[in-house]
C-alpha atoms as a PDB file:
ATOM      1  CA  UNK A   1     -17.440  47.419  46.493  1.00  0.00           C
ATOM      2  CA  UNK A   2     -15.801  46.001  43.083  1.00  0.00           C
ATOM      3  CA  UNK A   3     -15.257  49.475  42.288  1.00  0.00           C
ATOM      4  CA  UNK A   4     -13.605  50.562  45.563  1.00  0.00           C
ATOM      5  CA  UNK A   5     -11.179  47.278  45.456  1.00  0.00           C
ATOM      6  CA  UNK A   6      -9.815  48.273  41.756  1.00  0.00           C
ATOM      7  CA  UNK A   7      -9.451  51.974  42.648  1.00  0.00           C
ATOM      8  CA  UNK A   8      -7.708  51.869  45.216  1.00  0.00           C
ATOM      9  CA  UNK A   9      -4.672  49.776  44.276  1.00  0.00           C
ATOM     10  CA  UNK A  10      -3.995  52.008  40.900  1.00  0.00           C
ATOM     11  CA  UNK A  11      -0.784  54.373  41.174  1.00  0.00           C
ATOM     12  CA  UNK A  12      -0.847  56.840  38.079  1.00  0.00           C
ATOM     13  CA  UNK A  13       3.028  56.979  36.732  1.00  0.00           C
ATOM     14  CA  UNK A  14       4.184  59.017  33.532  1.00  0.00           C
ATOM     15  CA  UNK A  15       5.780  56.395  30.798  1.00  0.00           C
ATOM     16  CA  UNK A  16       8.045  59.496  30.960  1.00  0.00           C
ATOM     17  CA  UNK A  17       9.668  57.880  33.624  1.00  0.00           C
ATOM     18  CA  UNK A  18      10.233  54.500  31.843  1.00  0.00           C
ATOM     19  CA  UNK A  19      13.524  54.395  30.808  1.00  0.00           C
ATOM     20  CA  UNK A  20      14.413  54.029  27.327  1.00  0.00           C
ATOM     21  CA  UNK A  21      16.284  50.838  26.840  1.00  0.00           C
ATOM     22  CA  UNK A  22      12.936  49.345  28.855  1.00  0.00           C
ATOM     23  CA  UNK A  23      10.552  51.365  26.248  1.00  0.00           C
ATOM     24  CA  UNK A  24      12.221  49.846  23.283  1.00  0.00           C
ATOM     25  CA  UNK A  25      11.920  46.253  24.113  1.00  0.00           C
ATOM     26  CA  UNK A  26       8.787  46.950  25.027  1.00  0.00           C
ATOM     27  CA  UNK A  27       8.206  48.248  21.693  1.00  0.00           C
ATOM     28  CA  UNK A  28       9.899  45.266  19.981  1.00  0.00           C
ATOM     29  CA  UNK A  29       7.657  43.057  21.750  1.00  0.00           C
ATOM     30  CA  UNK A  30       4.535  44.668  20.621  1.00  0.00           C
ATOM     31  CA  UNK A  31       5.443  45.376  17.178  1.00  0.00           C
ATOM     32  CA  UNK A  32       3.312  43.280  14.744  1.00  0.00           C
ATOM     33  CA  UNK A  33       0.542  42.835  17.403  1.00  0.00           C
ATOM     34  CA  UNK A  34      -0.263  46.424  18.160  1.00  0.00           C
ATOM     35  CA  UNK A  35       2.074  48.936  18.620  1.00  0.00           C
ATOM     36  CA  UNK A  36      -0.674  51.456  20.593  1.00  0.00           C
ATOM     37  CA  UNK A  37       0.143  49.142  23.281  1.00  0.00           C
ATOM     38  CA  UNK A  38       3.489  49.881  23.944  1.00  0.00           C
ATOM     39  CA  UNK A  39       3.076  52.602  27.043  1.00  0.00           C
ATOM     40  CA  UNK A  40       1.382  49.680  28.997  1.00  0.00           C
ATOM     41  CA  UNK A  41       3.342  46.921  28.202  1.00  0.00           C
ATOM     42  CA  UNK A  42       6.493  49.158  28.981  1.00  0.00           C
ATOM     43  CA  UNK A  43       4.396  50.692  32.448  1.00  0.00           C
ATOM     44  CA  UNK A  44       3.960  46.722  33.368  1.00  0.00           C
ATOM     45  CA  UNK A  45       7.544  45.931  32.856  1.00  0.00           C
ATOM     46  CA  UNK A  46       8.608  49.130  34.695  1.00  0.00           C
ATOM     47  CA  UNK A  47       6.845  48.588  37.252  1.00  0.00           C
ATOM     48  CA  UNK A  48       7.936  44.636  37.616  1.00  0.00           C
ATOM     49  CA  UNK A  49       3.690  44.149  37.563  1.00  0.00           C
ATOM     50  CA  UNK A  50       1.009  42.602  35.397  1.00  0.00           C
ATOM     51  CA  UNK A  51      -0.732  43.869  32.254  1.00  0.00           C
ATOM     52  CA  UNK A  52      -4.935  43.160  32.804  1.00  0.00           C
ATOM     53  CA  UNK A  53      -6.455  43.441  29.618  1.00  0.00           C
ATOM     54  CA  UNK A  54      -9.103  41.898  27.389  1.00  0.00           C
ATOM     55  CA  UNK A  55      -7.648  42.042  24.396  1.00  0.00           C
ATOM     56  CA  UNK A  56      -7.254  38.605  23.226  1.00  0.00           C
ATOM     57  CA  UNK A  57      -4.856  39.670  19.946  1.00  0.00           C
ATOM     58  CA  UNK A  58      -2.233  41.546  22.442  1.00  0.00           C
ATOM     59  CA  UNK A  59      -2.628  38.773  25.047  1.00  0.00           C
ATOM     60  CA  UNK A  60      -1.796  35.958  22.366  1.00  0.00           C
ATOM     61  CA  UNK A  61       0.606  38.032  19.928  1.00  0.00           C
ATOM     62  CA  UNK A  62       3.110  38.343  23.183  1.00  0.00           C
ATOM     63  CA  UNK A  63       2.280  35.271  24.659  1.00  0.00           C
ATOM     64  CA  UNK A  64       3.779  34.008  21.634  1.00  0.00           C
ATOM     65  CA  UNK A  65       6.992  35.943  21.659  1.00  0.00           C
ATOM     66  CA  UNK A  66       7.052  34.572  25.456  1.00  0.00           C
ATOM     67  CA  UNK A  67       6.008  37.607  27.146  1.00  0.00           C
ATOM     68  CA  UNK A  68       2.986  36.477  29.664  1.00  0.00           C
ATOM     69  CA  UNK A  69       3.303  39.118  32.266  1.00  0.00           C
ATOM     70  CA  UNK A  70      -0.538  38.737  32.824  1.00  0.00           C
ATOM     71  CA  UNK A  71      -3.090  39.133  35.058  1.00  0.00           C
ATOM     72  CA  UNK A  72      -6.721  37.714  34.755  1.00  0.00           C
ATOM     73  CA  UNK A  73      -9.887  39.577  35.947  1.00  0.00           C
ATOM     74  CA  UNK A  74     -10.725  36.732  37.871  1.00  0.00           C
ATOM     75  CA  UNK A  75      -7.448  37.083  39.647  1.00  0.00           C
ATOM     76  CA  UNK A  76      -7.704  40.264  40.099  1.00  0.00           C
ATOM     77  CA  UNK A  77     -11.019  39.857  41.989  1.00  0.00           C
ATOM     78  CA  UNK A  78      -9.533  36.901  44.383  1.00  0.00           C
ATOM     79  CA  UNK A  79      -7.391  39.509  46.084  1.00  0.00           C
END
């Protein structure tokens, strides 16, 4: 059921797509936190969506350069 409710909702899209300018301050942003993290911070911004992840470094390192474009598993689940 949990499964089934994720799944469906996810769209696969190449961060080829992102445009540059969008890339880059995603890039910026995550620069000093973790820089593997770019393609999803710049996927969430390209898409105008929410990043759902765990990781509590990422989630605090752009929370403090006011980036909190996030989503909560527990909000995911209330949908």
């Amino acid at each position: 059921m949990v499964i089934k409710l994720v799944t469906e909702k996810i769209r696969l899209i190449s961060v080829e797509l992102v445009p540059l300018k969008l890339y880059s301050h995603a890039e910026s942003l995550t620069k000093g936190i973790d820089i593997d993290d770019t393609e999803f911070v710049a996927l969430a911004m390209f898409i105008n969506g929410k990043l759902w992840t765990g990781d509590k470094k990422l989630f605090n390192g752009l929370s403090k350069k006011h980036w909190n474009e996030f989503i909560t598993t527990e909000e995911l689940l209330s949908f």
